[in-house]
C-alpha atoms as a PDB file:
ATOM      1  CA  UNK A   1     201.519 174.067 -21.822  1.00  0.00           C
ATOM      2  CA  UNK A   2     198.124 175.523 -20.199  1.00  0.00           C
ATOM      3  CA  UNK A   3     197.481 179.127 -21.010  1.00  0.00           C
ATOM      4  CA  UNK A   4     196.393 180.870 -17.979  1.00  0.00           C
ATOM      5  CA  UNK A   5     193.480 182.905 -18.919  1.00  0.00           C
ATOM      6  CA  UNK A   6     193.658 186.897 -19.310  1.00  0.00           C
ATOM      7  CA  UNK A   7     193.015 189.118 -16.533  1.00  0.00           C
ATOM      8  CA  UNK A   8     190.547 191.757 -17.187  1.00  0.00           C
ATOM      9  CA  UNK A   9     188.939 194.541 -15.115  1.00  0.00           C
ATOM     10  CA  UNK A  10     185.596 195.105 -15.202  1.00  0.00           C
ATOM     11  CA  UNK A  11     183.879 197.925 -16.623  1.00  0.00           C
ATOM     12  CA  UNK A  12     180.619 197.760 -14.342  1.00  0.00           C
ATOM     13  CA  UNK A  13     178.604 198.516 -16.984  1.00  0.00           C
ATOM     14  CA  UNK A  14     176.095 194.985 -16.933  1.00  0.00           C
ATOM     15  CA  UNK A  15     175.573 195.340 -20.730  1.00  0.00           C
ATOM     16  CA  UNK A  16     179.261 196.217 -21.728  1.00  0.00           C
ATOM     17  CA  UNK A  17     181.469 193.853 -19.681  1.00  0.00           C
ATOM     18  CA  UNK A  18     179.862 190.277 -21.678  1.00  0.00           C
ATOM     19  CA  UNK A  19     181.234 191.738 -24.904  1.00  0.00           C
ATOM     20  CA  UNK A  20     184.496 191.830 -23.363  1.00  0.00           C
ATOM     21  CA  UNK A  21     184.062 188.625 -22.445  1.00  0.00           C
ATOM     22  CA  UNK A  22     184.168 189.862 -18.414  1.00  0.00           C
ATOM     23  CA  UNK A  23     186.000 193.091 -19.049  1.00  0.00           C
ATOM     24  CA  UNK A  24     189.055 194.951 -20.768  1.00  0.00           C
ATOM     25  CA  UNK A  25     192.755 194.608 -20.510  1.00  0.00           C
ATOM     26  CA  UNK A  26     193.831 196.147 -16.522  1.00  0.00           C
ATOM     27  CA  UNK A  27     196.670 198.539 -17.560  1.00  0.00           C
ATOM     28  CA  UNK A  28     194.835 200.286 -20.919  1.00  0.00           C
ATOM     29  CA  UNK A  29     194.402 204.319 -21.189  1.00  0.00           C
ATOM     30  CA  UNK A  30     191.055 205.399 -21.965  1.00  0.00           C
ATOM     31  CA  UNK A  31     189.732 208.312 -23.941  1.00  0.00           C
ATOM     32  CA  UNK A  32     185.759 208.929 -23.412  1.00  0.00           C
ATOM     33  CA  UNK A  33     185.881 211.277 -26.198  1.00  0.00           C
ATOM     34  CA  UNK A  34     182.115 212.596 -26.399  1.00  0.00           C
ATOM     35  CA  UNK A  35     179.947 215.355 -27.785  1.00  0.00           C
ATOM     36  CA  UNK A  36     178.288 217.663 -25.119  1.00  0.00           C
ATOM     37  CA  UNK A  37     175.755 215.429 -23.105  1.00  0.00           C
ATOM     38  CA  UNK A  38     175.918 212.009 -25.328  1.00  0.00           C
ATOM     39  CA  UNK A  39     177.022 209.664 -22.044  1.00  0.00           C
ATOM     40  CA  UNK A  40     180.309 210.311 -21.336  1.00  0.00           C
ATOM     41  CA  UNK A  41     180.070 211.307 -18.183  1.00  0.00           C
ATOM     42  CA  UNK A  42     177.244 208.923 -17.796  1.00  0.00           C
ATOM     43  CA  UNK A  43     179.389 205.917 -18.495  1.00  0.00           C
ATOM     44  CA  UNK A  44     181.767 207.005 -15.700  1.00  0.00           C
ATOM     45  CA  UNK A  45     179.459 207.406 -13.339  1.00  0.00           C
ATOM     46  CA  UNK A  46     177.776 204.159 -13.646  1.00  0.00           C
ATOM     47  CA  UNK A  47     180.600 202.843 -13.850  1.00  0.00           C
ATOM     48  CA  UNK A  48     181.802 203.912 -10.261  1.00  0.00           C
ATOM     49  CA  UNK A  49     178.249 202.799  -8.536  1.00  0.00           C
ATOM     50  CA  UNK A  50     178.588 199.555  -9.817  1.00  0.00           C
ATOM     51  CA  UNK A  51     182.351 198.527  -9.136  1.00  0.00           C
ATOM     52  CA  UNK A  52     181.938 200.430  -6.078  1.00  0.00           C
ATOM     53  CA  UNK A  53     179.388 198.190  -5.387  1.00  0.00           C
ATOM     54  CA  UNK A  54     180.878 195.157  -7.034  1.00  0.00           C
ATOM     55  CA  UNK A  55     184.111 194.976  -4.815  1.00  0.00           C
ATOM     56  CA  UNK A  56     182.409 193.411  -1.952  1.00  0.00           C
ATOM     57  CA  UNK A  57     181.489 190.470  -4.215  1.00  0.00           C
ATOM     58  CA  UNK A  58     183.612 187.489  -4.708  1.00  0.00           C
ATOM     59  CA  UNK A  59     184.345 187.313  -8.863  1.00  0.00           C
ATOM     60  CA  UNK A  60     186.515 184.894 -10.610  1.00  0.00           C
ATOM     61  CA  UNK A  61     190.207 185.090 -10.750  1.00  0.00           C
ATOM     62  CA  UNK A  62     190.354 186.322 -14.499  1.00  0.00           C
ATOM     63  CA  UNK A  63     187.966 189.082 -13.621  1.00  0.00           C
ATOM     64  CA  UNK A  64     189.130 191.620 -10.403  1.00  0.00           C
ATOM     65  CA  UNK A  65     187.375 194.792  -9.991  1.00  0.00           C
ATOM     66  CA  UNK A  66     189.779 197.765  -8.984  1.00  0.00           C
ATOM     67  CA  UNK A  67     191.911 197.689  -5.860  1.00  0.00           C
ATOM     68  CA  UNK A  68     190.958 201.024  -5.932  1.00  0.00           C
ATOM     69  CA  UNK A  69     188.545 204.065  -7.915  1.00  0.00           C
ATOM     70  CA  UNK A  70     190.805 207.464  -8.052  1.00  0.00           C
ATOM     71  CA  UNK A  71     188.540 210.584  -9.226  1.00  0.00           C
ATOM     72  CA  UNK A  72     190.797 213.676  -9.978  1.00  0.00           C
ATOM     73  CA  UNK A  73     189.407 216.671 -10.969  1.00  0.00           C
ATOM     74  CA  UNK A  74     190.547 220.315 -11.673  1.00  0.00           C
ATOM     75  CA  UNK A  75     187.637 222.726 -11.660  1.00  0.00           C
ATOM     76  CA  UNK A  76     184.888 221.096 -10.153  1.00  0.00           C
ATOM     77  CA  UNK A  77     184.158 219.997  -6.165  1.00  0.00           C
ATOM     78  CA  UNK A  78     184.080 216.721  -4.516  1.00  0.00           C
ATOM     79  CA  UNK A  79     180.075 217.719  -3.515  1.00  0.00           C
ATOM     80  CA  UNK A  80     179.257 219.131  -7.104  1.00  0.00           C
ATOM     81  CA  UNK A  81     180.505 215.635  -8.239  1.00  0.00           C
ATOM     82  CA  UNK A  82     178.851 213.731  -5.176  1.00  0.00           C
ATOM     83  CA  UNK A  83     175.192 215.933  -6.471  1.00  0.00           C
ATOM     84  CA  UNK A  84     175.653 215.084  -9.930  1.00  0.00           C
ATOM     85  CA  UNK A  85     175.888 211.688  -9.652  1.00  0.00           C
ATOM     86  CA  UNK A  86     172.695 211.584  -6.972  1.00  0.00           C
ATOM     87  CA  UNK A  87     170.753 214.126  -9.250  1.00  0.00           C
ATOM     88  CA  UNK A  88     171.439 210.504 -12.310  1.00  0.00           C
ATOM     89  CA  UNK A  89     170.835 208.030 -10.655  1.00  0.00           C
ATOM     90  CA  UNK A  90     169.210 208.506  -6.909  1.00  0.00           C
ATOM     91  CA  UNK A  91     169.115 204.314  -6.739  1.00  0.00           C
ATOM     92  CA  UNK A  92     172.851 203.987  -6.397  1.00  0.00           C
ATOM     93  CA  UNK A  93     173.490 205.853  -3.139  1.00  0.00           C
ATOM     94  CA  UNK A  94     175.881 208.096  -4.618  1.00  0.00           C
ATOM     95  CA  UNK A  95     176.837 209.908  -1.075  1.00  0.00           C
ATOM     96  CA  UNK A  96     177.812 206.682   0.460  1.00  0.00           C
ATOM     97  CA  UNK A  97     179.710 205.553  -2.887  1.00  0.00           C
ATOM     98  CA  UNK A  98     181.376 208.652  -3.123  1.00  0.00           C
ATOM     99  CA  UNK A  99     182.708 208.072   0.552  1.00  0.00           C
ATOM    100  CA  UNK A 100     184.407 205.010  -0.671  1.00  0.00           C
ATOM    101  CA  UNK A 101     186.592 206.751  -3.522  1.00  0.00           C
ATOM    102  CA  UNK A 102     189.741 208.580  -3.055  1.00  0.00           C
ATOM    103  CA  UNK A 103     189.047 212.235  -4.484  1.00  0.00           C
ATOM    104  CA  UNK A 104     191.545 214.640  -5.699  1.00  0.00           C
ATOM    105  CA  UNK A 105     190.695 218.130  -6.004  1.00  0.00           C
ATOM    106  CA  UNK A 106     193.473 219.741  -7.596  1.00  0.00           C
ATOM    107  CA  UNK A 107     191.865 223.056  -8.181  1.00  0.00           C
ATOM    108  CA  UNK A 108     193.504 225.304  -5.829  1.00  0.00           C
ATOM    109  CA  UNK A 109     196.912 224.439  -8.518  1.00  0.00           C
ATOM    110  CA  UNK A 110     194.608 224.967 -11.754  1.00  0.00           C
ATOM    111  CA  UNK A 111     192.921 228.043 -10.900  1.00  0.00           C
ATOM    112  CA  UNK A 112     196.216 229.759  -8.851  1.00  0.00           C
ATOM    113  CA  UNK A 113     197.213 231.699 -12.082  1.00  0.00           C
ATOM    114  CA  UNK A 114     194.165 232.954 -13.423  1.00  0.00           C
ATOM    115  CA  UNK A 115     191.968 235.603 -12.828  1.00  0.00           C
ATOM    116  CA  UNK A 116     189.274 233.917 -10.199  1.00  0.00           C
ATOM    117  CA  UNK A 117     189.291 235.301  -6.654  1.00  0.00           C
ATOM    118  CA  UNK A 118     190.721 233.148  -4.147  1.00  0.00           C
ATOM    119  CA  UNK A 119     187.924 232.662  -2.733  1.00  0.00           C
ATOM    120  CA  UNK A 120     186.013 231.227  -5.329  1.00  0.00           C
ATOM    121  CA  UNK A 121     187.817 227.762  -4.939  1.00  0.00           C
ATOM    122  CA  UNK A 122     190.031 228.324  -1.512  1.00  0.00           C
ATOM    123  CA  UNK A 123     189.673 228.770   2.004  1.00  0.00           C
ATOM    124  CA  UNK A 124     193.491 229.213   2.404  1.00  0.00           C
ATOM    125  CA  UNK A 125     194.893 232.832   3.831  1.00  0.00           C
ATOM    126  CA  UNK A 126     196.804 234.576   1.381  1.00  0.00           C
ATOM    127  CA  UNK A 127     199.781 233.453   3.225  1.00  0.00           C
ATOM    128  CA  UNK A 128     198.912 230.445   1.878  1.00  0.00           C
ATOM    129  CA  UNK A 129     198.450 231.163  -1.216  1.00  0.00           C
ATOM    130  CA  UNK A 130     201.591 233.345  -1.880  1.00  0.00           C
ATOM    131  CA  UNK A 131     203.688 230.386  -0.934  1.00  0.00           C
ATOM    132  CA  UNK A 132     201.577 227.647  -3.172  1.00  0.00           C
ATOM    133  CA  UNK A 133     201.791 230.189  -5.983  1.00  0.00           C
ATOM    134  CA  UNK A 134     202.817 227.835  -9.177  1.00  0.00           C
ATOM    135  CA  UNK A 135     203.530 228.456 -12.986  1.00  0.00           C
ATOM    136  CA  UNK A 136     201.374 226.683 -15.628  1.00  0.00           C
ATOM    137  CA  UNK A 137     203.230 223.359 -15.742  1.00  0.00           C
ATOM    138  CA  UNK A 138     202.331 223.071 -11.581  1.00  0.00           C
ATOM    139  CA  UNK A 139     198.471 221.587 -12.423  1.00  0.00           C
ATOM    140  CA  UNK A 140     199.957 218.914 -14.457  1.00  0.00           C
ATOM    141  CA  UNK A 141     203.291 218.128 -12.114  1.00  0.00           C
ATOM    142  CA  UNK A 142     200.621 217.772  -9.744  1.00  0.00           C
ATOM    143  CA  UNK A 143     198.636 215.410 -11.727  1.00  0.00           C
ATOM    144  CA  UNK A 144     201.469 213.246 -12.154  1.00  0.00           C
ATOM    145  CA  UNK A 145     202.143 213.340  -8.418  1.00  0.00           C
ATOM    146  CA  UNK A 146     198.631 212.004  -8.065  1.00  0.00           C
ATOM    147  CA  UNK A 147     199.064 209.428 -10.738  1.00  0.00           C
ATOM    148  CA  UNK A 148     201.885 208.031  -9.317  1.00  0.00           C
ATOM    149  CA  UNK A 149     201.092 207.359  -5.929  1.00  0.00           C
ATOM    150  CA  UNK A 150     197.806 205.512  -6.896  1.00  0.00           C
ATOM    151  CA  UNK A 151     197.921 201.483  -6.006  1.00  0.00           C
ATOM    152  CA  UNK A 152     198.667 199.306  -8.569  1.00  0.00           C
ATOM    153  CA  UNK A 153     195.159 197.631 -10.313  1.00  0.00           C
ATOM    154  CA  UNK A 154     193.790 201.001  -9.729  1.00  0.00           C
ATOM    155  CA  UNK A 155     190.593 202.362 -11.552  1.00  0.00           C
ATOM    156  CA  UNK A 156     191.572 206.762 -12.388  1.00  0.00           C
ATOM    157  CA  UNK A 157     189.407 208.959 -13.908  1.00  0.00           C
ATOM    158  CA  UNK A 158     190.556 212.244 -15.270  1.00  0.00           C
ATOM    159  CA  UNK A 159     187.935 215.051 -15.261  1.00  0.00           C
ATOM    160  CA  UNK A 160     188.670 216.417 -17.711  1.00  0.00           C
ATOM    161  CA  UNK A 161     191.796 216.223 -19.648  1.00  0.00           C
ATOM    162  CA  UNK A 162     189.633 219.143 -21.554  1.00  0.00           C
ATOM    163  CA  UNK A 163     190.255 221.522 -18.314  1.00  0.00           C
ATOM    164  CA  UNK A 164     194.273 220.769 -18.645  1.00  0.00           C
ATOM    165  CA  UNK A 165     194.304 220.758 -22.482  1.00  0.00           C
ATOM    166  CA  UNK A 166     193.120 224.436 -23.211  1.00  0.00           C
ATOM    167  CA  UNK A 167     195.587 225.999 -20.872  1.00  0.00           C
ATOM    168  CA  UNK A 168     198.251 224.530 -22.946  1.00  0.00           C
ATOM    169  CA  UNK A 169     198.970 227.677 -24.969  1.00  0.00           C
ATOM    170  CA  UNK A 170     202.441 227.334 -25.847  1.00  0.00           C
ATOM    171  CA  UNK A 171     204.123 224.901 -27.873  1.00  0.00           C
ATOM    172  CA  UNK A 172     206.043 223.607 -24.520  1.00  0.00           C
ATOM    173  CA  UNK A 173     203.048 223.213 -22.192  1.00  0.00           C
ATOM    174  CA  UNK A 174     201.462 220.803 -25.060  1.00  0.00           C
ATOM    175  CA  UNK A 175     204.521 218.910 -25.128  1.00  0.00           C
ATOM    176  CA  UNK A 176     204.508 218.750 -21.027  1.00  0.00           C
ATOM    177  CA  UNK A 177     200.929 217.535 -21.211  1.00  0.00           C
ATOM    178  CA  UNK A 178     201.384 214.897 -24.043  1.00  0.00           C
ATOM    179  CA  UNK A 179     204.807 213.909 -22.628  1.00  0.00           C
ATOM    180  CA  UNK A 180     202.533 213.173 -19.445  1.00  0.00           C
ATOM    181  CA  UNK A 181     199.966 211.288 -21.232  1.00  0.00           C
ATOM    182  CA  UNK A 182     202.790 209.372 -22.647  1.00  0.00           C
ATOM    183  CA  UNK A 183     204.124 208.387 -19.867  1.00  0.00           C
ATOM    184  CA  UNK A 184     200.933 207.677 -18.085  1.00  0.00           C
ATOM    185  CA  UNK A 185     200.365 205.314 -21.347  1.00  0.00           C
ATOM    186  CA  UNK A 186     203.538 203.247 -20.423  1.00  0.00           C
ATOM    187  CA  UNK A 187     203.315 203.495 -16.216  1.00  0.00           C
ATOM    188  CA  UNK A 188     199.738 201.850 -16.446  1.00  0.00           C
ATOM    189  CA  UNK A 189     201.214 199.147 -18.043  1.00  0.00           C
ATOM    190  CA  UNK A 190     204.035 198.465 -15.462  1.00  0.00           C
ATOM    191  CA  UNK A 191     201.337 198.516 -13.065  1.00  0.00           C
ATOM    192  CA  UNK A 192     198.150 197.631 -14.293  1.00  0.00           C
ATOM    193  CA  UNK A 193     196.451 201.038 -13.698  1.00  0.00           C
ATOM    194  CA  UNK A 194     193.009 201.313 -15.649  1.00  0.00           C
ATOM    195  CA  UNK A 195     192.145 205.412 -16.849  1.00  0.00           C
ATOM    196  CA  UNK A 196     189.598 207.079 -17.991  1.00  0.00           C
ATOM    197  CA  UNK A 197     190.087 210.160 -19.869  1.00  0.00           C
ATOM    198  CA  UNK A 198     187.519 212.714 -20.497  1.00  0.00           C
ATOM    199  CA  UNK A 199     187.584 215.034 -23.305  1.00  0.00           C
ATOM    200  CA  UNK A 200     185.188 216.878 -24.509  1.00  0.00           C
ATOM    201  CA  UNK A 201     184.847 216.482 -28.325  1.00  0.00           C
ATOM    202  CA  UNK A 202     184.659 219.398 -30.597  1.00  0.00           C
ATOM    203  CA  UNK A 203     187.179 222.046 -28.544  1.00  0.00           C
ATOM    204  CA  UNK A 204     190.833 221.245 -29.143  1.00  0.00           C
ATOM    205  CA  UNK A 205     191.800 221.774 -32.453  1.00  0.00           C
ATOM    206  CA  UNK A 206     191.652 218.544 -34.683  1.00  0.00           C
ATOM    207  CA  UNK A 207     195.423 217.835 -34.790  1.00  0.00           C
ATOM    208  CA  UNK A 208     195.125 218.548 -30.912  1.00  0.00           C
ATOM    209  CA  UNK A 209     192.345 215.714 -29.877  1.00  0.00           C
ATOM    210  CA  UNK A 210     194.102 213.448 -32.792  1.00  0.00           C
ATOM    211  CA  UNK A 211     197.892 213.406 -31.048  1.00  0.00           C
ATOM    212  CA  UNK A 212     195.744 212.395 -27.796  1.00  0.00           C
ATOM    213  CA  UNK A 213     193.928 209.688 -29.628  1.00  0.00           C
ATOM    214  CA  UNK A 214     196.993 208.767 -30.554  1.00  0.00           C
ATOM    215  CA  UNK A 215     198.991 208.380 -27.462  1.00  0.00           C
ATOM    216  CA  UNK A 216     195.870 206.601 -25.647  1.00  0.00           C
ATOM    217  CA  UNK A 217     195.349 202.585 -25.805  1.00  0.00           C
ATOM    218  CA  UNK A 218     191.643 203.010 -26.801  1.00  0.00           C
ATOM    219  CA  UNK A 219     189.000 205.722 -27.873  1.00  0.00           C
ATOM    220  CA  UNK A 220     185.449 205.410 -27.229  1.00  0.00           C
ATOM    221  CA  UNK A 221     183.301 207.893 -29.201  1.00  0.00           C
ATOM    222  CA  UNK A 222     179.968 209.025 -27.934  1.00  0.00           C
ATOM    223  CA  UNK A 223     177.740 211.341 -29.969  1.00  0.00           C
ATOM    224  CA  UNK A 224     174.455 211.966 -31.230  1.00  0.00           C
ATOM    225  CA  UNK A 225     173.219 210.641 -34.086  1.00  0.00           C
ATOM    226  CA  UNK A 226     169.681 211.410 -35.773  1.00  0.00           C
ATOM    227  CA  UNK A 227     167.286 208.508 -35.823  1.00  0.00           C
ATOM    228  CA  UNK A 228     164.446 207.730 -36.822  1.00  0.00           C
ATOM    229  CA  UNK A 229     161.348 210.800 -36.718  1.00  0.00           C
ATOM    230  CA  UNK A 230     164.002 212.955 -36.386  1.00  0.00           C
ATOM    231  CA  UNK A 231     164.818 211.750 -32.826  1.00  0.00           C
ATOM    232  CA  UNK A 232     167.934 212.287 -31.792  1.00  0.00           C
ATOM    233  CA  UNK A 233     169.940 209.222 -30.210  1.00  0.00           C
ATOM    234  CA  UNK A 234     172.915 208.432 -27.985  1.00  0.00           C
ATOM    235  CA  UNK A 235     175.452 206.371 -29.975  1.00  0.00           C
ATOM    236  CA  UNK A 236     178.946 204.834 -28.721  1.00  0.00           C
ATOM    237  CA  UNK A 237     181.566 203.647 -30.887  1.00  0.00           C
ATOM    238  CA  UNK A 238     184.799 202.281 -30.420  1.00  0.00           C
ATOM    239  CA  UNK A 239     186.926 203.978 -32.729  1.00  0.00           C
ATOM    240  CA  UNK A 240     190.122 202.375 -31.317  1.00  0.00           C
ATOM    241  CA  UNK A 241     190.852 199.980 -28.833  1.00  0.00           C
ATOM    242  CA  UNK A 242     194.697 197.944 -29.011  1.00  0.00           C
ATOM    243  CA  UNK A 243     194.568 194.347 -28.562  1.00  0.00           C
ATOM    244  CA  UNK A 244     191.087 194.386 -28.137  1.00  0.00           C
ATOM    245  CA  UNK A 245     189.234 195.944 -31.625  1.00  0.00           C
ATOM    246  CA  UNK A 246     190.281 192.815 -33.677  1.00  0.00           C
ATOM    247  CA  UNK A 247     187.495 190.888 -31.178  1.00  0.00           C
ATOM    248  CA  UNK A 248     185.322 193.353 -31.879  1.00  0.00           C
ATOM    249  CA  UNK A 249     185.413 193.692 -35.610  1.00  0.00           C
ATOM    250  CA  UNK A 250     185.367 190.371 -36.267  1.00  0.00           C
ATOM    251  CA  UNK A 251     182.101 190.185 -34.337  1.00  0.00           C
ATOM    252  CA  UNK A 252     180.785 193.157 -35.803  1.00  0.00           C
ATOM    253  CA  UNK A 253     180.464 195.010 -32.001  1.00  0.00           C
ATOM    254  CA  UNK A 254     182.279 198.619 -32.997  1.00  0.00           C
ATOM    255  CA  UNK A 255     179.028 200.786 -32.968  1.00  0.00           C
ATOM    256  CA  UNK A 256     176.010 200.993 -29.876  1.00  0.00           C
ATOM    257  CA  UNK A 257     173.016 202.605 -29.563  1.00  0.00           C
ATOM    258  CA  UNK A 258     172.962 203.776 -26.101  1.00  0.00           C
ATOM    259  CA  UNK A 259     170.422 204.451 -23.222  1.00  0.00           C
ATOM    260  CA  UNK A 260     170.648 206.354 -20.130  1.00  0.00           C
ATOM    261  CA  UNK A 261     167.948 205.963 -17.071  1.00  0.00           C
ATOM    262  CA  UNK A 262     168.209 206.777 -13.598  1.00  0.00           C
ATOM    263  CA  UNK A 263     167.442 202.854 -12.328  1.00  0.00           C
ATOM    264  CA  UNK A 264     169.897 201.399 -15.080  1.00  0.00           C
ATOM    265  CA  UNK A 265     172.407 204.269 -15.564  1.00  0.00           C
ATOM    266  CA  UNK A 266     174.393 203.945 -19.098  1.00  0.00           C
ATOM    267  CA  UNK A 267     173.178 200.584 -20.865  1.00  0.00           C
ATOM    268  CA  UNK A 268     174.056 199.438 -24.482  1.00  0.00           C
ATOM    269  CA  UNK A 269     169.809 199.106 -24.962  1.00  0.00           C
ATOM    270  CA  UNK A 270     170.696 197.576 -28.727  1.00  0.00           C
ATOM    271  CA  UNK A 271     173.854 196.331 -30.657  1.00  0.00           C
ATOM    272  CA  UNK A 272     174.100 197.911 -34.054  1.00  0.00           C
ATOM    273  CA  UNK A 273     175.579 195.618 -36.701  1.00  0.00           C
ATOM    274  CA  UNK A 274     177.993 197.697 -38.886  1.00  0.00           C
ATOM    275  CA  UNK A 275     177.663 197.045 -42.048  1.00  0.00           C
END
């Protein structure tokens, strides 16, 4: 009997995808857990240029770039996003890119119950807004509306899962959001929807970002580390990945210095051996 060889989906990150042999398992949940500025925002976005740019190109069977790239976010604007991404790398004609990926804004839900004007993050009337008027479980019923109607051998990014996270005050709106991440976990399996997951590091409580690391098929760490002269480097580890980090352990490929320029984006500039 011939084994038919493992579809993966690339990352688009040129330095990343070899050590996956072409790319990771389609269908695995994501958590770019990172400090405050150490690339994980950085790996997303350079991510995006280059499968954007990718999916015109013909690859080989056991490697398919996403069907399509999903971007939902809760506090921050499609043009903010679009600016960002220009502002990082100017090379990857980020308008145009951005063009080519469905965009979610789900802010008008997130922000209905709080304290910001209306007019902050609307141009609704107040008509409008009356009759959208959600509780606190609406932002993530919403994100689950979102979820499910993306294609099959999709590419979704979350931005963030911090922004949902924090308004989960009560015992019952944690469960809602880890019941959802749970059953995000299982649904991108069924249909071999890739996610990203952004969470800021360092905000949650501990037992909070460990049930998430949990639920999540892998965890990639990025944080800065002190090198040497006292400079201060960009590392990435993978501190869990399921039916992948047996590959990389036995290799010795769990920990990566990292560099970020605006011609290359996010590169792994140097494998560090763990020892």
């Amino acid at each position: 009997m011939v084994l038919q060889p493992i579809r993966k989906m690339p990352t688009g990150i040129p330095s990343l995808d070899p050590i996956f042999e072409g790319g990771i398992p389609p269908g695995s949940v994501i958590l770019l857990l990172g400090e405050t500025g150490a690339g994980s925002n950085e790996f997303v976005y350079s991510s995006i240029c280059n499968l954007v740019n990718d999916r015109t190109q013909e690859r080989e069977e056991a490697a398919r770039s996403p069907v399509q790239i999903r971007y939902i976010t809760f506090t921050r604007m499609k043009d903010d996003v679009r600016r960002e991404m220009a502002l990082s790398f100017p090379a990857a004609e980020s308008a145009e890119i951005m063009e080519k990926i469905q965009f979610d804004d789900l802010s008008e839900t997130y922000f209905d119950n709080s304290v910001v004007p209306d007019t902050w993050y609307t141009s609704s009337d107040i008509i409008t807004r009356l009759q959208k008027r959600s509780d606190h479980a609406g932002v993530l019923a919403q994100l689950a509306g979102v979820l499910d109607v993306s294609p099959p051998g999709s590419l979704v990014i979350v931005d963030s899962v911090t922004d949902i996270a924090t308004q989960c005050s009560t015992m019952d709106l944690w469960k809602n959001l880890t019941s959802l991440l749970r059953g995000l976990q299982r649904m991108a399996k069924q249909r071999d929807l890739t996610a990203y997951l952004l969470l800021t590091r360092g905000i949650l409580e501990d037992v909070q970002e460990h049930e998430i690391a949990d639920i999540v098929d892998a965890v990639l760490l990025f944080r800065w580390e002190e090198s040497a002269g006292s400079r201060r480097q960009r590392v990435m580890f993978f501190e869990k990945f399921r039916g992948v980090m047996p590959h990389l352990e036995e290799r010795d490929l769990v920990k990566f210095a990292v560099r970020i320029s605006t011609g290359g984006g996010f590169e792994v500039s140097n494998i560090r051996v763990v020892i």
